[in-house]
Protein backbone atom coordinates (compact mmCIF):
# COMPACT_ATOMS: atom_id res chain seq x y z
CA UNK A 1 0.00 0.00 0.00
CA UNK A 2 1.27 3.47 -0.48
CA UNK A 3 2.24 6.10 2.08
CA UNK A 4 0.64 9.37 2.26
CA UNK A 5 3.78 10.75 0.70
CA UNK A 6 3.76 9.04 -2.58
CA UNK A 7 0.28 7.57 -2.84
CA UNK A 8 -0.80 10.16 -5.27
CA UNK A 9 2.23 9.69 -7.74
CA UNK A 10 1.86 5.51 -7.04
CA UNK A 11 -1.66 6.25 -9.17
CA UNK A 12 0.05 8.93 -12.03
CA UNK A 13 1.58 7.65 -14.99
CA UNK A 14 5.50 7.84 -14.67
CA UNK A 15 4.84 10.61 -17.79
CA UNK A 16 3.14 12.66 -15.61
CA UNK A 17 5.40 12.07 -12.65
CA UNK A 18 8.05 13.27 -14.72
CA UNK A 19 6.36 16.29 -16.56
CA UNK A 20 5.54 17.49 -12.53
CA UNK A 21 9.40 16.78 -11.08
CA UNK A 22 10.41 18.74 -13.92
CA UNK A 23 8.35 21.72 -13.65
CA UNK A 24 8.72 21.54 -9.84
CA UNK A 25 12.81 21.53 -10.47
CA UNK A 26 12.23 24.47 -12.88
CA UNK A 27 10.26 26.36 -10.65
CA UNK A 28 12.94 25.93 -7.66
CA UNK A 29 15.79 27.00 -9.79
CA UNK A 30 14.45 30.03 -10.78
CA UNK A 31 13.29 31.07 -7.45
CA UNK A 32 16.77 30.08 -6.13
CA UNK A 33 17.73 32.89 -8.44
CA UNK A 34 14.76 35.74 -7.29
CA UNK A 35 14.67 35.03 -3.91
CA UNK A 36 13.04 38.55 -3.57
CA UNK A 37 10.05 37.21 -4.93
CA UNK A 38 9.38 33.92 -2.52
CA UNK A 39 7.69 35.99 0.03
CA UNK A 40 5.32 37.59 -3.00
CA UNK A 41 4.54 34.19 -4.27
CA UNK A 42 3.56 32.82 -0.60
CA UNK A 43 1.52 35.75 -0.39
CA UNK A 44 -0.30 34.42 -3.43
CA UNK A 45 -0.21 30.98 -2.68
CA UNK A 46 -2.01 32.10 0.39
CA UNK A 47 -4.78 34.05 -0.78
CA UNK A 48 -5.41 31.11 -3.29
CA UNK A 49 -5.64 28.96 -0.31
CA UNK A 50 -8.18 31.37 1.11
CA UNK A 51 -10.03 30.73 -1.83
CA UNK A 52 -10.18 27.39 -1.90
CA UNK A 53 -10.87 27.00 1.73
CA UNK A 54 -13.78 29.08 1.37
CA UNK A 55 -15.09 27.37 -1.71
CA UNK A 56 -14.76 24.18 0.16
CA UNK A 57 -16.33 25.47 3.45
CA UNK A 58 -19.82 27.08 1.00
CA UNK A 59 -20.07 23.72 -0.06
CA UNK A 60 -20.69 21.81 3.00
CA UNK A 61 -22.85 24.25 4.01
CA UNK A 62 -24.81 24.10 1.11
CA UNK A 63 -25.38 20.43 1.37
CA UNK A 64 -25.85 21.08 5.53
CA UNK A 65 -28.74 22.79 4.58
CA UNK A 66 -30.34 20.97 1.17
CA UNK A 67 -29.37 17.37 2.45
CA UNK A 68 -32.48 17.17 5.20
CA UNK A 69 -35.07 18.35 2.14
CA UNK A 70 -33.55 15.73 -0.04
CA UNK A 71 -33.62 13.15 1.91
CA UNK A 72 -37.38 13.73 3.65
CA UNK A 73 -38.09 13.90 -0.85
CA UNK A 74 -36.65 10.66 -0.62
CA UNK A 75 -38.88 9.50 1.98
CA UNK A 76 -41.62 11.05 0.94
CA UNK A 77 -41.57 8.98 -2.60
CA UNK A 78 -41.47 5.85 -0.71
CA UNK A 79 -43.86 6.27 1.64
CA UNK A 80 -46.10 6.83 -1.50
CA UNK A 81 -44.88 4.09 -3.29
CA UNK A 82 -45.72 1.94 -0.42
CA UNK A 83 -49.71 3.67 0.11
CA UNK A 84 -49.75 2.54 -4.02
């Protein structure tokens, strides 16, 4: 079984795998050369993070609240079925 470290790339074609080191080794070099822009790019990273955490928190919510009506729907249509 895989680790939590490598389990996705276990499941990626080694094409992939390689097409990601790669970019990942690119994108390291050239920060290792503008170091003055790490902190700017964290920044980013950050608010993208923001982003995706909020996305992610809307969503449960959104089922929170629909997921009751759904399922008494569902129960509703059976309890028919079974009066039929």
């Amino acid at each position: 079984m895989a680790t939590t470290a490598n389990r996705v790339s276990a499941q990626t074609s080694d094409e992939i795998n390689r097409l990601l080191r790669w970019q990942m080794e690119e994108r390291l070099a050239y920060y290792e050369t503008h170091a003055d822009e790490i902190d700017t790019r964290l920044a980013e990273l950050d608010r993208e993070w923001d982003i995706e955490r909020t996305l992610e928190a809307n969503a449960s919510t959104v089922c929170d609240v629909h997921a009751p009506s759904i399922f008494q729907l569902q129960r509703s249509e059976v309890d028919l079925r079974a009066v039929k």
